[in-house]
Protein backbone atom coordinates (compact mmCIF):
# COMPACT_ATOMS: atom_id res chain seq x y z
CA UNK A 1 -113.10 -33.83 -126.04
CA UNK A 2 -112.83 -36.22 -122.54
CA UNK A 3 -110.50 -38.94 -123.93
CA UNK A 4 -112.78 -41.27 -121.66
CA UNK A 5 -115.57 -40.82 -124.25
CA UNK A 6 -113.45 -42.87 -126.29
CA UNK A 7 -112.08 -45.12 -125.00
CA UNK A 8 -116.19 -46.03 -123.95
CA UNK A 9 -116.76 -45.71 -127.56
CA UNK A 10 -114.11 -48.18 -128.22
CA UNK A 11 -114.89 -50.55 -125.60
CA UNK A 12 -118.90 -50.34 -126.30
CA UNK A 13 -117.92 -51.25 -130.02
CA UNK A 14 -115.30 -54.32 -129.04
CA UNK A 15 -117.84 -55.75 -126.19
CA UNK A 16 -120.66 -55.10 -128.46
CA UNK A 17 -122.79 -54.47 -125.59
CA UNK A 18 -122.62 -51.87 -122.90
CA UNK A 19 -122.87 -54.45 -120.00
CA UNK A 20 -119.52 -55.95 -121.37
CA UNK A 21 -117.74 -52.23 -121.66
CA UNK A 22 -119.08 -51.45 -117.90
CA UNK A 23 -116.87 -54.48 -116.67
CA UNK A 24 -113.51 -53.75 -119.17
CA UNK A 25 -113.78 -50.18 -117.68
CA UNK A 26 -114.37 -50.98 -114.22
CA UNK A 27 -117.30 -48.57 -114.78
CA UNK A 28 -121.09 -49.17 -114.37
CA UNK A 29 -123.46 -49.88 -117.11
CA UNK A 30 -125.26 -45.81 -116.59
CA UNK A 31 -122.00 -44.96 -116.67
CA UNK A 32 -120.96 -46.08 -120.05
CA UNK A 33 -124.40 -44.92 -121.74
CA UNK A 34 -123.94 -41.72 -119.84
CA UNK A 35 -120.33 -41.40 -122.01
CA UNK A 36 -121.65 -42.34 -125.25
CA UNK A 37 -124.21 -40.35 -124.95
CA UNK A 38 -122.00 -37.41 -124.27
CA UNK A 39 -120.38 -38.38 -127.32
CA UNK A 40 -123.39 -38.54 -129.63
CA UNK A 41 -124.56 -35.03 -128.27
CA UNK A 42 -121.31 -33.42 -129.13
CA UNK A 43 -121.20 -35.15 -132.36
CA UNK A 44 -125.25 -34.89 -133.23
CA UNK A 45 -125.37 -38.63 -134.40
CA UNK A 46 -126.04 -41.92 -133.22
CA UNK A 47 -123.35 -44.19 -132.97
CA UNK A 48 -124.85 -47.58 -132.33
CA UNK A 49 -127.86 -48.96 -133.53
CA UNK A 50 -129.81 -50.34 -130.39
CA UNK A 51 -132.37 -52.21 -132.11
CA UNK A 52 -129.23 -54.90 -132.96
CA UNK A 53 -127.96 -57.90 -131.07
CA UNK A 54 -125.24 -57.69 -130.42
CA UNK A 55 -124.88 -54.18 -130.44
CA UNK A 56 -123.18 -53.12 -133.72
CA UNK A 57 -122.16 -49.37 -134.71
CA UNK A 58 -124.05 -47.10 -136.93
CA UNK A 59 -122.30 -45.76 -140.45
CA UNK A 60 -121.00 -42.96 -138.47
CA UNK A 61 -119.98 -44.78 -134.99
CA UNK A 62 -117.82 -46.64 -137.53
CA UNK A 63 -116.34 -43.48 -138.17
CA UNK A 64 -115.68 -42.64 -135.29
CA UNK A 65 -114.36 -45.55 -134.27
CA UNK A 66 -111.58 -45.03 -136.80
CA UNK A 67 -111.32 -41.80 -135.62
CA UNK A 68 -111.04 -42.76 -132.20
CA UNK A 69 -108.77 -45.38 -132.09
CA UNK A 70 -105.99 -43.17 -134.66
CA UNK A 71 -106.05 -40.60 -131.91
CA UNK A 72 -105.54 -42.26 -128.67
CA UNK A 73 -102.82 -44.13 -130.18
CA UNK A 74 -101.31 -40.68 -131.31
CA UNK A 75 -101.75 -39.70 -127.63
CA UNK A 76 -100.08 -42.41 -126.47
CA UNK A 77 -97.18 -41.61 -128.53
CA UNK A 78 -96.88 -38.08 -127.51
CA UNK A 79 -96.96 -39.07 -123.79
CA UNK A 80 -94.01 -41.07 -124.78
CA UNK A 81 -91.96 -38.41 -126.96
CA UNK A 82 -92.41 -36.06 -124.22
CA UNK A 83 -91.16 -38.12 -121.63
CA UNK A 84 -88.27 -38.94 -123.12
CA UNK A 85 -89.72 -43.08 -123.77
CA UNK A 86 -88.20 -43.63 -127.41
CA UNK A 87 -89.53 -47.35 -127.27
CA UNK A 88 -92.08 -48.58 -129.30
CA UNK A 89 -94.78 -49.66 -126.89
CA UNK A 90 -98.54 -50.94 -126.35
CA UNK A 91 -100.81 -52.42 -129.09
CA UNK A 92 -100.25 -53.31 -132.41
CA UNK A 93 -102.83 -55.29 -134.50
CA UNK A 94 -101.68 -56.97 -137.80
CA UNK A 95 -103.86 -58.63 -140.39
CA UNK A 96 -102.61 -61.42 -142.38
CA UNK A 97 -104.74 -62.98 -145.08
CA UNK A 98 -104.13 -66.81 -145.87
CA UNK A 99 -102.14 -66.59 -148.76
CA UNK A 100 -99.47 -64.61 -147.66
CA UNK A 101 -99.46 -66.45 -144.38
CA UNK A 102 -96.43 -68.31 -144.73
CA UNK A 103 -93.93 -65.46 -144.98
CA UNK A 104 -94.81 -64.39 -141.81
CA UNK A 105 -94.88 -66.92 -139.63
CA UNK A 106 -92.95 -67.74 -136.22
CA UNK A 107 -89.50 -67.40 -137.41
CA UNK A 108 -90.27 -63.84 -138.58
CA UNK A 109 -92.87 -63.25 -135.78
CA UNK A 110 -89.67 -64.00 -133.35
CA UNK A 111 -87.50 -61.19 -135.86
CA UNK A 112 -90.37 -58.32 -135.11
CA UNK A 113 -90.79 -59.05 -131.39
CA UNK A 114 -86.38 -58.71 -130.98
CA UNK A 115 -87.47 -55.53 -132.98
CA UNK A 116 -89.79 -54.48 -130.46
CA UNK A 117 -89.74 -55.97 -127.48
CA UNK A 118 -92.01 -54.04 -125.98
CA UNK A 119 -95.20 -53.88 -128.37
CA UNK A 120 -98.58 -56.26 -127.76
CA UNK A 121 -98.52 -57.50 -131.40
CA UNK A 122 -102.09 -58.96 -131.81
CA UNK A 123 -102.46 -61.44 -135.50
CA UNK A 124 -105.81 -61.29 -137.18
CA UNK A 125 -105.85 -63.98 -139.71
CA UNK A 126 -108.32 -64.21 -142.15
CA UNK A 127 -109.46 -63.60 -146.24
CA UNK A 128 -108.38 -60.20 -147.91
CA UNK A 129 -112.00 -59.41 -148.30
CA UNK A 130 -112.57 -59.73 -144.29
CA UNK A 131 -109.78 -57.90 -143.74
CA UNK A 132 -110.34 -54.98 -145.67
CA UNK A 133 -112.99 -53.70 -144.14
CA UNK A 134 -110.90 -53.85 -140.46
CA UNK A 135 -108.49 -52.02 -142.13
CA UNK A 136 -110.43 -49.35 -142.98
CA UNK A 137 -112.29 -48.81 -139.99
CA UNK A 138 -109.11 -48.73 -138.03
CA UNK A 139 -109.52 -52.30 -136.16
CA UNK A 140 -106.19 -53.75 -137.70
CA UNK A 141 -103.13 -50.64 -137.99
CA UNK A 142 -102.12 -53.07 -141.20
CA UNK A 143 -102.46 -55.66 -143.42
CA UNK A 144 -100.28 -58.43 -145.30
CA UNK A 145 -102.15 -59.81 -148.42
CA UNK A 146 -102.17 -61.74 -151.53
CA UNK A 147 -103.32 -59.92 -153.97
CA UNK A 148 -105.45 -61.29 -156.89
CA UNK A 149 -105.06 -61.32 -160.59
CA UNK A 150 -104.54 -57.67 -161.93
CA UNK A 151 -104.27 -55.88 -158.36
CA UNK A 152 -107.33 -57.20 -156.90
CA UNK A 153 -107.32 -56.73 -153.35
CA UNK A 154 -110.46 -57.90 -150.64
CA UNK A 155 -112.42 -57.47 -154.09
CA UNK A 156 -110.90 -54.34 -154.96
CA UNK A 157 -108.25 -52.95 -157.45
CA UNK A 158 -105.48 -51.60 -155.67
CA UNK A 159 -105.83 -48.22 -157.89
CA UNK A 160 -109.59 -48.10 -156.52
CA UNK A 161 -108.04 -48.17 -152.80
CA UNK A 162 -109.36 -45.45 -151.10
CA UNK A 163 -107.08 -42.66 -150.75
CA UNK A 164 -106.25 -43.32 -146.20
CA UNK A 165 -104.82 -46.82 -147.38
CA UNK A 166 -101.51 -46.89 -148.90
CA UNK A 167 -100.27 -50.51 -151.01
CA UNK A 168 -96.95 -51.42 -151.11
CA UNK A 169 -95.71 -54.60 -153.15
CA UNK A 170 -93.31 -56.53 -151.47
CA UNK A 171 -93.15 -59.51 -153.59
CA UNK A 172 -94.73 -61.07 -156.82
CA UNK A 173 -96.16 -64.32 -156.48
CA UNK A 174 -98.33 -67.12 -158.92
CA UNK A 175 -101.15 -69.23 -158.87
CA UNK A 176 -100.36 -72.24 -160.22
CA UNK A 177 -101.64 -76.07 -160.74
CA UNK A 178 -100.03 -78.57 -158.35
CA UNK A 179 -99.57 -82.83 -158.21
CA UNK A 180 -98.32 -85.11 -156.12
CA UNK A 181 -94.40 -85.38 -156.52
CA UNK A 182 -95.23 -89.42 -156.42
CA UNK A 183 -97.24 -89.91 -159.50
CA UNK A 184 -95.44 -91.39 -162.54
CA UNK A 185 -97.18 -89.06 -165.36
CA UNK A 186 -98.01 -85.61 -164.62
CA UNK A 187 -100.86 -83.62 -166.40
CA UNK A 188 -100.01 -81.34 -169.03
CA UNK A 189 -103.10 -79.57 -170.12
CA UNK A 190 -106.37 -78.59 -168.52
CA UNK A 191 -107.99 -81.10 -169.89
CA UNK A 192 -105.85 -83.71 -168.70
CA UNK A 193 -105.56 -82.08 -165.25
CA UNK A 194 -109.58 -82.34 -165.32
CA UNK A 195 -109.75 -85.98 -165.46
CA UNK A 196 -108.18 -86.52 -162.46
CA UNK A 197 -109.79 -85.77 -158.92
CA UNK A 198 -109.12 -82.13 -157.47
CA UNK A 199 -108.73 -80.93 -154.00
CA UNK A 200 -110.11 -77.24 -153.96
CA UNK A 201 -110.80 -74.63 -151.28
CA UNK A 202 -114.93 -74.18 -151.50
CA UNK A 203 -116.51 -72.00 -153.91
CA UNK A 204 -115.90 -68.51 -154.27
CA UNK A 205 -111.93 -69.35 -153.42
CA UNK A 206 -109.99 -66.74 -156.18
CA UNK A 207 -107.64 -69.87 -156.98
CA UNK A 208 -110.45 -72.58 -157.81
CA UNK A 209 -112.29 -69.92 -159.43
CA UNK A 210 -109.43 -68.83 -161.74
CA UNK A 211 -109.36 -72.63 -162.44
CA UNK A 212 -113.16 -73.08 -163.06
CA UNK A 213 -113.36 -69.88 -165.84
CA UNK A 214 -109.51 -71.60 -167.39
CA UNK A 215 -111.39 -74.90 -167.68
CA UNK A 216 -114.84 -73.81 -168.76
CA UNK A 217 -112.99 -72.00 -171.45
CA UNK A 218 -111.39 -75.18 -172.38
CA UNK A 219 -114.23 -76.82 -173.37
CA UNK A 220 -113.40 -78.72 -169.56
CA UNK A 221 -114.84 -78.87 -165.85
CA UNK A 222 -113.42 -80.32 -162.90
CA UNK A 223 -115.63 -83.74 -162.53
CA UNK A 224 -114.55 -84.74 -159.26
CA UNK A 225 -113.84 -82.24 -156.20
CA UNK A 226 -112.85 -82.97 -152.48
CA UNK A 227 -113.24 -79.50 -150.87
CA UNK A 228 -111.13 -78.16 -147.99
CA UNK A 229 -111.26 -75.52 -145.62
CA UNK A 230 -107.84 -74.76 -145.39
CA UNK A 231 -104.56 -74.20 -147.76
CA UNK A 232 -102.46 -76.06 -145.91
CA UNK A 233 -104.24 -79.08 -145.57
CA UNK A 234 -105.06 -78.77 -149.25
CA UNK A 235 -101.31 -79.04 -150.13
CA UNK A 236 -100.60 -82.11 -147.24
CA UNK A 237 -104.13 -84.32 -149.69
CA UNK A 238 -102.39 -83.08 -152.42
CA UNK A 239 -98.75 -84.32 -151.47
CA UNK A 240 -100.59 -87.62 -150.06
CA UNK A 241 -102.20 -88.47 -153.38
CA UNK A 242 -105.29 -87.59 -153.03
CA UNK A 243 -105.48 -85.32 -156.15
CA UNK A 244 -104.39 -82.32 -157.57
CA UNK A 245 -104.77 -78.51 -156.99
CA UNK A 246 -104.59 -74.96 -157.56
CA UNK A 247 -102.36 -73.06 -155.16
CA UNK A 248 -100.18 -69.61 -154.50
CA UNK A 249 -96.40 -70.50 -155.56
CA UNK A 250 -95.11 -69.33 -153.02
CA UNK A 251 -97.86 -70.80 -150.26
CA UNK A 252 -96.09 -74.22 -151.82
CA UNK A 253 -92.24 -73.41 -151.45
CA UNK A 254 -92.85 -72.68 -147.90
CA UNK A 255 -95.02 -75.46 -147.12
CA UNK A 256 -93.65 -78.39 -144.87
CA UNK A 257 -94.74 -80.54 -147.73
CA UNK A 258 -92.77 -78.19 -150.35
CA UNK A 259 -90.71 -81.83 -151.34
CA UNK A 260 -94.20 -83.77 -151.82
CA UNK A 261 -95.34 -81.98 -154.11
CA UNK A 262 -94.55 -80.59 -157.69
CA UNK A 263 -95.76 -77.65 -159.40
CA UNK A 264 -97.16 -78.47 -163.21
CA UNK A 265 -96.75 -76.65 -166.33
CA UNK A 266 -99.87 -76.55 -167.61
CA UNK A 267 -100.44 -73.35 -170.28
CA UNK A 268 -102.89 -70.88 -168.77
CA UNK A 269 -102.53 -72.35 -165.71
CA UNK A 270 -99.95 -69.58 -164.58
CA UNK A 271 -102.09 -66.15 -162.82
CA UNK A 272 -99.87 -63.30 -161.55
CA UNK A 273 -100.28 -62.40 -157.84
CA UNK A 274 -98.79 -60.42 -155.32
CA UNK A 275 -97.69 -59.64 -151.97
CA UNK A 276 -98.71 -56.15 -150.74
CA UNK A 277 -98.57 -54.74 -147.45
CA UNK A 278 -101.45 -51.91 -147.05
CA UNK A 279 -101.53 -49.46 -144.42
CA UNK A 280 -103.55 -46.60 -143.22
CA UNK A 281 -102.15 -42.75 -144.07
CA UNK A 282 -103.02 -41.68 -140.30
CA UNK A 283 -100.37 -44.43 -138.80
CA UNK A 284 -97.67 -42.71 -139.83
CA UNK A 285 -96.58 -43.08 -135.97
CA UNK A 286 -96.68 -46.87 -136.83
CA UNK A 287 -94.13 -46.75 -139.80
CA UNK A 288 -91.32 -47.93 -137.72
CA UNK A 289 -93.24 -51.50 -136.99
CA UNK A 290 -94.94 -51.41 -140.50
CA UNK A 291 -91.49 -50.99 -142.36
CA UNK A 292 -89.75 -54.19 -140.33
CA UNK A 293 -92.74 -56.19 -141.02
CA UNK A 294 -92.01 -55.02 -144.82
CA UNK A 295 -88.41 -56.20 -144.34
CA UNK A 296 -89.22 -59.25 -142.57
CA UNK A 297 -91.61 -60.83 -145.54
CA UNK A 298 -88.60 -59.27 -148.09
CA UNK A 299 -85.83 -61.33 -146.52
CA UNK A 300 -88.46 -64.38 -146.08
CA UNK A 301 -89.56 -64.68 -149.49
CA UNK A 302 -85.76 -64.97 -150.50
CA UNK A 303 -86.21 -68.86 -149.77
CA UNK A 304 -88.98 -68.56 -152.86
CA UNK A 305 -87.53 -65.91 -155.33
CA UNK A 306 -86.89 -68.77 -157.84
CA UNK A 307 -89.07 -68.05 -161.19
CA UNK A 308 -91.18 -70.21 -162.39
CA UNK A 309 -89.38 -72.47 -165.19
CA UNK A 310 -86.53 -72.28 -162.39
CA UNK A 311 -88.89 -73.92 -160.50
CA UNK A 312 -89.95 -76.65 -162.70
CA UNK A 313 -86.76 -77.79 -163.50
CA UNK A 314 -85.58 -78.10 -160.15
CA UNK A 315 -88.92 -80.43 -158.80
């Protein structure tokens, strides 16, 4: 198979248009068809749907894709085992979901790049669930997540995984109710905590769902709700005053506004949670970077390995 198939395939896929591939492979526009068609000949499928704008790949051009992109990395590598290059080189593409974003940020980005020097380390942040899916069609080589209650993971139980992504725990982590550290009398119960105004990621947010079914059960519901986009700013109108919320544990103790704030112990209000790092079985060449990004989030959630009553009793 002409490697320059591929790498048409990949750039047809990334551009989402074969104009855009022509002028990222220096190549013209009948050239690139003239490759993927090559490709779907030899393969006897169609690998984008045409009838789309922008161009988007077909079931089995997402295969290939995955395909594709495993084994001119692999080539790569074996160009550099034969010559005698023993460092880690070229592009490495990391997905981080929001949760977890805080034990990776540019202290420990600094750690993996004296690691290797020489790698392009691209950052895809996003939700689990939107990060999944890269991960399985080989756009991301890995992924750093917060898991949901009971192993949930982009919507799916880690058990459920399907058998080319590997989980690995790194760290357990909590969703938990949070105040300002300012107010005079915290809320003890959900229906206390329910009186008072809530800021809350939008609907559809695990955490202010979680919250939702724990005060529905209650007999409770959350009467007044400023929504935010984004956890951080959720925690800085929380530590302002602005009301309370529902947040990751650790997201908190490695927040700039860590000393604003105080997490509540409210019964029920306590959901386990985790911090996995999933990667693909076919980037086993990747280990070495995969491993030190395992290492890195270890040695960074030391500065929030305090349980929870531990916690409590030091805010």
């Amino acid at each position: 198979m002409d490697t320059r198939e591929l790498e048409a395939l990949i750039a047809v896929a990334d551009e989402q248009s074969f104009h855009g591939a022509a002028n990222r492979l220096g190549l013209t526009q009948p050239a690139v068809t003239r490759r993927i068609q090559r490709l779907e000949d030899r393969i006897g499928a169609s690998l984008f749907d045409r009838s789309t704008k922008p161009l988007q790949p077909t079931p089995a051009g997402h295969r290939a894709l995955t395909e594709a992109r495993d084994l001119l990395r692999r080539l790569d590598g074996f160009t550099d085992a034969i010559s005698g290059n023993t460092k880690r080189q070229g592009p490495f593409r990391l997905g981080v979901s929001h949760g977890a974003a805080p034990l990776l940020a540019a202290q420990e980005l600094r750690q993996l790049h004296a690691s290797f020097p020489d790698i392009s380390l691209t950052i895809k942040s996003g939700w689990s669930s939107e990060l999944l899916p890269l991960l399985r069609r080989g756009e991301i080589d890995a992924m750093l997540s917060l898991d949901g209650p009971n192993g949930i993971v982009g919507g799916i139980q880690t058990r459920d995984l399907p058998a080319s992504l590997v989980p690995e725990t790194l760290l357990d982590d909590h969703i938990v109710a949070i105040g300002p550290k300012s107010a005079r009398h915290q809320p003890t119960s959900i229906a206390e905590l329910a009186k008072h105004p809530m800021v809350l990621m939008p609907e559809g947010c695990t955490f202010r769902a979680l919250g939702n079914a724990w005060a529905r059960k209650n007999g409770v519901e959350f009467q007044s709700v400023l929504e935010v986009s984004a956890l951080e700013l959720q925690i800085e109108m929380v530590a302002a005053g602005a009301g309370y919320g529902i947040m990751a544990r650790r997201f908190c103790m490695h927040s700039p506004a860590s000393n604003r704030i105080r997490i509540l112990d409210i019964p029920g209000m306590n959901w386990d949670m985790a911090i996995t790092l999933i990667r693909r079985t076919s980037s086993g060449d990747l280990n070495d970077i995969i491993d030190k990004i395992g290492e890195i989030v270890i040695r960074a959630g030391q500065v929030s390995n305090l349980d929870h009553e531990q916690m409590l009793s030091a805010s």
